[in-house]
C-alpha atoms as a PDB file:
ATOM      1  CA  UNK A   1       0.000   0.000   0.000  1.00  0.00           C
ATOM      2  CA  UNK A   2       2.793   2.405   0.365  1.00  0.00           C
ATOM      3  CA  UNK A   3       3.119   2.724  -3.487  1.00  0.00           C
ATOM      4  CA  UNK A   4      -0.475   3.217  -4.027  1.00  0.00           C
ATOM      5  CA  UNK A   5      -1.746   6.439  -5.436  1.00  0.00           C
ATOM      6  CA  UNK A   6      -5.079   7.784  -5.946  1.00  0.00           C
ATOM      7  CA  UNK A   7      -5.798   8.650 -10.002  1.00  0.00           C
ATOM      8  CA  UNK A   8      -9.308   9.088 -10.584  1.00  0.00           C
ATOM      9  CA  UNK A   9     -12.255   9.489  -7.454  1.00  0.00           C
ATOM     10  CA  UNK A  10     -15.724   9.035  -8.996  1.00  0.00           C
ATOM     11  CA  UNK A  11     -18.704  10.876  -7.509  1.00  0.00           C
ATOM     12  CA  UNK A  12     -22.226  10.833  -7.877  1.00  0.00           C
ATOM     13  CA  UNK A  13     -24.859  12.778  -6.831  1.00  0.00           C
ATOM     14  CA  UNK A  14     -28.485  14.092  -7.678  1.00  0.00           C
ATOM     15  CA  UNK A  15     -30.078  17.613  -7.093  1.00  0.00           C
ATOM     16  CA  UNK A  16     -33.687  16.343  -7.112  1.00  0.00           C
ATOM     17  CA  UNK A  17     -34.619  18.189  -9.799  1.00  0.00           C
ATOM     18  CA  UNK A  18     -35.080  18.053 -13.871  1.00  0.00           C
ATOM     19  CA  UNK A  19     -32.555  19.678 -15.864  1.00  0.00           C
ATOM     20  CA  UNK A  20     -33.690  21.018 -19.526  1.00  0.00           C
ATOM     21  CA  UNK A  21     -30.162  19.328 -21.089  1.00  0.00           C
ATOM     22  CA  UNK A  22     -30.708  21.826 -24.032  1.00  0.00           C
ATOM     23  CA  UNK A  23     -30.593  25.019 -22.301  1.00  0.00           C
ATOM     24  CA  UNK A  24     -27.745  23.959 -20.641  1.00  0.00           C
ATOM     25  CA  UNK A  25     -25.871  23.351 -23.243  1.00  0.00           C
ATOM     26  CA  UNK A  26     -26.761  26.739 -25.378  1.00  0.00           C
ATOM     27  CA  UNK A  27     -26.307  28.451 -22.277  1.00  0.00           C
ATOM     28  CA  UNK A  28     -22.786  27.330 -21.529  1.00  0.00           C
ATOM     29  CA  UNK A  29     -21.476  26.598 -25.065  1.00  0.00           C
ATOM     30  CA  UNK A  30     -17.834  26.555 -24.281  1.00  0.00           C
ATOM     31  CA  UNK A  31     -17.931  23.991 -21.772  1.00  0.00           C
ATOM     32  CA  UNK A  32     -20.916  22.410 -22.254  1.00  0.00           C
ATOM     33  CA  UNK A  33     -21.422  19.616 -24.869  1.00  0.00           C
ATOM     34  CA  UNK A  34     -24.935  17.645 -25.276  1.00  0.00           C
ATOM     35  CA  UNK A  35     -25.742  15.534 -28.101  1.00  0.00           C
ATOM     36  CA  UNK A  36     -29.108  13.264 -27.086  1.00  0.00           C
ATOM     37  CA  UNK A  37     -28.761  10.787 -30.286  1.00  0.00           C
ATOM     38  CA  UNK A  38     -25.124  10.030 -29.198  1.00  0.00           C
ATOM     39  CA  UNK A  39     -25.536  10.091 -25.427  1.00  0.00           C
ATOM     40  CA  UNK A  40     -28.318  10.833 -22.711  1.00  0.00           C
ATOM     41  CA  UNK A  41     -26.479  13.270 -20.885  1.00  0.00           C
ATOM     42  CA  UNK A  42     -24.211  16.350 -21.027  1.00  0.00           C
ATOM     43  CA  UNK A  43     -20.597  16.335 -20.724  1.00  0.00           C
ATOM     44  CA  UNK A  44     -19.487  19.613 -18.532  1.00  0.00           C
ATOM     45  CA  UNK A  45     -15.843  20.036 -18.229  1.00  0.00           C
ATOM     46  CA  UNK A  46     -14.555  23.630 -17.332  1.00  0.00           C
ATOM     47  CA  UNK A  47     -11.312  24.593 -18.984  1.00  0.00           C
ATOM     48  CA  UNK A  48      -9.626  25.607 -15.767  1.00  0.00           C
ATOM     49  CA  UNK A  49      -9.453  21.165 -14.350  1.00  0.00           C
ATOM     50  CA  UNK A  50      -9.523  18.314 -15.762  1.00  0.00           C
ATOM     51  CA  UNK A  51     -12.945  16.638 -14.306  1.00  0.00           C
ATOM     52  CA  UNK A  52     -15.611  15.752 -16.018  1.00  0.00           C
ATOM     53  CA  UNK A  53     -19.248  16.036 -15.265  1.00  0.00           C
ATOM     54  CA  UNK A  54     -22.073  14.616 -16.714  1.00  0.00           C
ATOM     55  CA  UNK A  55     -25.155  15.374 -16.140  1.00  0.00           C
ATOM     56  CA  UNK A  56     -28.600  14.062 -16.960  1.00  0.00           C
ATOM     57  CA  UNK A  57     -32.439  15.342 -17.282  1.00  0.00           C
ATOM     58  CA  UNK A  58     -33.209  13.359 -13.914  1.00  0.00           C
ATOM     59  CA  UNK A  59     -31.338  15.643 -12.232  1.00  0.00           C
ATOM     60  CA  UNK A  60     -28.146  12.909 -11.301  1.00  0.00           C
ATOM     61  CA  UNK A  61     -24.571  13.930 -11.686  1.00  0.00           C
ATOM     62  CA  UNK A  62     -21.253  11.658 -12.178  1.00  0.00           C
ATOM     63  CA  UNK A  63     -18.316  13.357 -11.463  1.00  0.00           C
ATOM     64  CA  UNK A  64     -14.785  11.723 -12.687  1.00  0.00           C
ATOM     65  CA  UNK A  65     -11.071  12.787 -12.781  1.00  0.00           C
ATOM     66  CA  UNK A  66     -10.723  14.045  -9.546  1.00  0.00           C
ATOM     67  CA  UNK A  67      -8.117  13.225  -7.403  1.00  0.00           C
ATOM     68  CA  UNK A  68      -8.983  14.211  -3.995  1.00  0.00           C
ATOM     69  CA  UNK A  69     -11.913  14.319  -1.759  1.00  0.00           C
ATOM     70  CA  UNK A  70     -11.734  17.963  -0.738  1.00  0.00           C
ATOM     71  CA  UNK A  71     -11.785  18.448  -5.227  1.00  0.00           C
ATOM     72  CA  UNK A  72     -14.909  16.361  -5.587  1.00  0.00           C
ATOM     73  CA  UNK A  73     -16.957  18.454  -3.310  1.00  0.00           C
ATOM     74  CA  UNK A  74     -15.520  21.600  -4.714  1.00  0.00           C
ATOM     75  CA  UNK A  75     -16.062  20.389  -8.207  1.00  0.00           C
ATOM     76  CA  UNK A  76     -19.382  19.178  -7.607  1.00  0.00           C
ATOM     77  CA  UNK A  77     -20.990  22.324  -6.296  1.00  0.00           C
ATOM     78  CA  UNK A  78     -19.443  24.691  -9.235  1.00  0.00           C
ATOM     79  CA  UNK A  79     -21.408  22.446 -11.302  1.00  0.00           C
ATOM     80  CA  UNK A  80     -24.635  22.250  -8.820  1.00  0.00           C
ATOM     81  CA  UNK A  81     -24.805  26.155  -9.204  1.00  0.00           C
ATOM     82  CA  UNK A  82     -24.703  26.027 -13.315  1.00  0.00           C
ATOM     83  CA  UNK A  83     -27.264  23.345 -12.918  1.00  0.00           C
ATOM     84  CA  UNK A  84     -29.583  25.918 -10.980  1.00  0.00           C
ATOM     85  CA  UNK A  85     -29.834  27.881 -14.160  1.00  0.00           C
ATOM     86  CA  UNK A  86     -31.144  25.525 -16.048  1.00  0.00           C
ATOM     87  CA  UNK A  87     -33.849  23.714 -13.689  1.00  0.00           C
ATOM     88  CA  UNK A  88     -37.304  22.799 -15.560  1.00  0.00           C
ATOM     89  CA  UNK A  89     -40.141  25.397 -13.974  1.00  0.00           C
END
């Protein structure tokens, strides 16, 4: 175990509410990519990390790439308040 070394944490989580996938993505062009005939949710990756998000209509979120637990939580919330924007009414 003394060699080990932590590469990749994967998170998930779910804000409880729908997300319109489309708005997201013309909202936040540059980091947002959506493509439903290709895959159900949106990819989210902010140019400043490495993470990825993605993100469906239900509302649940994967998070992957991060390397710390102290990241995922930061991570996760920067993407929770983009999310907010796009919440169906």
């Amino acid at each position: 175990m003394e060699n080990m070394l932590i590469h990749n944490i994967v998170g998930s989580g779910c804000i409880e509410k729908s997300i319109n996938l489309i708005k997201l993505a013309q909202k936040q062009r540059s980091f947002v990519s959506y493509n439903a005939e290709l895959f159900p949710g949106a990819h989210i990756k902010f140019p400043d990390c490495r993470s990825i998000a993605l993100v469906f209509t239900s509302g649940k979120i994967v998070v992957t790439g991060i390397k710390s637990e102290k990241a995922l939580y930061s991570f996760y919330n920067k993407v929770v308040c983009l999310l907010e924007q796009c919440v169906y009414d």
